[in-house]
Protein backbone atom coordinates (compact mmCIF):
# COMPACT_ATOMS: atom_id res chain seq x y z
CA UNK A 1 0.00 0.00 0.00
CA UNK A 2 1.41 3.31 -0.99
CA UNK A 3 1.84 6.00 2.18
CA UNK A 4 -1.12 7.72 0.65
CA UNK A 5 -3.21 5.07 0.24
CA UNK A 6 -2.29 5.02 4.33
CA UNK A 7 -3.00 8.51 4.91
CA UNK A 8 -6.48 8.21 3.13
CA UNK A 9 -7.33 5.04 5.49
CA UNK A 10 -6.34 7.18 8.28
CA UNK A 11 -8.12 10.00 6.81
CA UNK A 12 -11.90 7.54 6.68
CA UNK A 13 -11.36 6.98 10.54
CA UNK A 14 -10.95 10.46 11.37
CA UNK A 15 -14.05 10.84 9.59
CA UNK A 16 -15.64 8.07 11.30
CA UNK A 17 -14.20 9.58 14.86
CA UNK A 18 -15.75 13.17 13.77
CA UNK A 19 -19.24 10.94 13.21
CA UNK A 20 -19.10 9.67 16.85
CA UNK A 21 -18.30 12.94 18.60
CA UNK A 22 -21.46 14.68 16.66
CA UNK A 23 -23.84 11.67 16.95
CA UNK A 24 -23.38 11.48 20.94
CA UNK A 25 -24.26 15.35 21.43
CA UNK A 26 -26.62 15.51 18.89
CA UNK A 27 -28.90 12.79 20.19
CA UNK A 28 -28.69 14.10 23.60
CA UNK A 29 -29.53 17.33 22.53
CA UNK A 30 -31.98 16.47 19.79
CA UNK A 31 -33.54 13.33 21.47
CA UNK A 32 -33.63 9.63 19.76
CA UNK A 33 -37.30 10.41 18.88
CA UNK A 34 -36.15 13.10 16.27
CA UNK A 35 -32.68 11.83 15.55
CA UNK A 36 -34.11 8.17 14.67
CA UNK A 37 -37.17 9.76 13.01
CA UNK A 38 -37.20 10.10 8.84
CA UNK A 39 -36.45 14.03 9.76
CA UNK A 40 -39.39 15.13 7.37
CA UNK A 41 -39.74 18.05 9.59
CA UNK A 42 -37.02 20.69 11.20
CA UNK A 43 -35.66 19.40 14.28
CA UNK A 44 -37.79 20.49 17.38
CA UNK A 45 -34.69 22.75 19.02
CA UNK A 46 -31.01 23.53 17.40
CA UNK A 47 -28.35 22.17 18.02
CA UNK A 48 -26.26 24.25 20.47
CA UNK A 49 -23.20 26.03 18.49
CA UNK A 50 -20.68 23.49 19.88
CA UNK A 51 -22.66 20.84 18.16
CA UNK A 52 -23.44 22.84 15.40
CA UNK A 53 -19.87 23.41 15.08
CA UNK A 54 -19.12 19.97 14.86
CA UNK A 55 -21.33 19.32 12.57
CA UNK A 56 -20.19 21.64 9.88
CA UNK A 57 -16.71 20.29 10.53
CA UNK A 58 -17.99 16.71 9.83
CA UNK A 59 -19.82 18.51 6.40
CA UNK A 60 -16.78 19.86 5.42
CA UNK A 61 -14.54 17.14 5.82
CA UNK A 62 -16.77 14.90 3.57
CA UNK A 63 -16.18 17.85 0.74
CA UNK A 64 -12.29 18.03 1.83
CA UNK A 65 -12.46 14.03 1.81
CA UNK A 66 -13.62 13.47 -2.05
CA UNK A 67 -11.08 15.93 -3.07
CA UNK A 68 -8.42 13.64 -1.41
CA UNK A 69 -9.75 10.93 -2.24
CA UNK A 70 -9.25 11.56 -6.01
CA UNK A 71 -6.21 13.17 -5.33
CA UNK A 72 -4.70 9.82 -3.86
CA UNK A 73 -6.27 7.46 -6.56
CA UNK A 74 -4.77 9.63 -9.14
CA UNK A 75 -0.98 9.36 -7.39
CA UNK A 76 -1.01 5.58 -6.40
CA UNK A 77 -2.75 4.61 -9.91
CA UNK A 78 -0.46 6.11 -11.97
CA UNK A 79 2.56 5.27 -9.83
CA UNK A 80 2.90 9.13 -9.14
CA UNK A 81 3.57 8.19 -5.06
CA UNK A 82 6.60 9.54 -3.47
CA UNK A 83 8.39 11.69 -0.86
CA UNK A 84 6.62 14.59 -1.96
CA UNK A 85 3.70 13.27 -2.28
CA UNK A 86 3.32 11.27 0.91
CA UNK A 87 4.32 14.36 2.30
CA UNK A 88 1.65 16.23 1.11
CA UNK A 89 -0.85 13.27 2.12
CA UNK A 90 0.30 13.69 5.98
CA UNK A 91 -0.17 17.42 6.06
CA UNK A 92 -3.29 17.02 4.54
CA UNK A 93 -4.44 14.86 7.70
CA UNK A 94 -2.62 16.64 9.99
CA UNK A 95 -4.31 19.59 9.35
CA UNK A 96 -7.79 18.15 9.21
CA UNK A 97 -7.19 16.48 12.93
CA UNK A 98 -6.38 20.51 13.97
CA UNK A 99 -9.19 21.62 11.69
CA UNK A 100 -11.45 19.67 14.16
CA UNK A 101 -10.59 21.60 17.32
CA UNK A 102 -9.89 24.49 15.33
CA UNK A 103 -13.96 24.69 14.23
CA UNK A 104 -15.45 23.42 17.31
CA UNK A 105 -13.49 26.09 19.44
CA UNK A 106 -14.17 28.83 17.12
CA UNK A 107 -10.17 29.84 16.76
CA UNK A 108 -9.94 32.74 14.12
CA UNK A 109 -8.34 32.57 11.75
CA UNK A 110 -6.84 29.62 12.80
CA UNK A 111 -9.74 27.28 11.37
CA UNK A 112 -9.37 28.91 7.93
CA UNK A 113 -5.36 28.36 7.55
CA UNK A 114 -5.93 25.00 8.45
CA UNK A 115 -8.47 24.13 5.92
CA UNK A 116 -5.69 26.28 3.46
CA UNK A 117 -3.13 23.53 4.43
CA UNK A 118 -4.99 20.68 4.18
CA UNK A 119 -6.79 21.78 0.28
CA UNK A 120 -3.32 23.15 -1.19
CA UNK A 121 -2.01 20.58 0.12
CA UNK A 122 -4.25 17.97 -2.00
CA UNK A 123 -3.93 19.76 -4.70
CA UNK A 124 0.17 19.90 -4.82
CA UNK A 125 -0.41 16.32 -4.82
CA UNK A 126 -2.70 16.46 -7.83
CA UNK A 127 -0.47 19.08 -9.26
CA UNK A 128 2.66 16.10 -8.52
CA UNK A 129 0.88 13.41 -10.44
CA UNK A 130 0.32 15.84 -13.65
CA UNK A 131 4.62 16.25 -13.90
């Protein structure tokens, strides 16, 4: 397995770990009998910003995750992998493990740099695999 192809796996349980810290909070704040309902109508209360934080961190790492995902099948299928790009792979989830914090805590501008690092750095690697 190529270090990207690593990095990505890495990358699915951080998004799995993200899932679990907003589905606790958000059940005890929403209650099971909206959370397990259809949702055909607006939850009864919102979420309280914490939560709602986390959530839109969770939303935007499924964007930030498709990107990277592509950006890793490109590299390891057409035997693009290397330093640089494994490189690029690990900032890419180092940054999204501080872009978690980052959101949920509200730290400007922190939060935006760190989503920066982690998108230029998929698309270096994308960038990698074109040369």
């Amino acid at each position: 397995m190529t270090p990207e192809l690593t990095v990505l796996a890495l990358a699915i349980l951080l998004q799995a770990v993200q899932l679990t810290l907003l589905a606790v909070p958000a059940n005890m704040e929403l209650g099971t009998r909206y959370t397990l309902s259809p949702r055909d109508e607006p939850p009864p209360e919102q979420l309280s910003r914490r939560t709602a934080r986390m959530q839109r961190a969770l939303s935007n790492h499924f964007e930030a995750l498709t990107l990277f995902t592509a950006a890793v099948v490109l590299v390891s299928v057409s035997g693009q992998s290397g330093w640089f790009t494994a490189a690029c792979a690990w900032v890419y989830l180092l940054a999204r493990i501080a872009y978690v914090p980052a959101y949920t805590r509200g730290w400007v501008p922190a939060r935006s740099i760190l989503w920066a690092v982690g998108f230029f750095a998929t698309i270096l690697m994308t960038l990698a695999a074109l040369l």
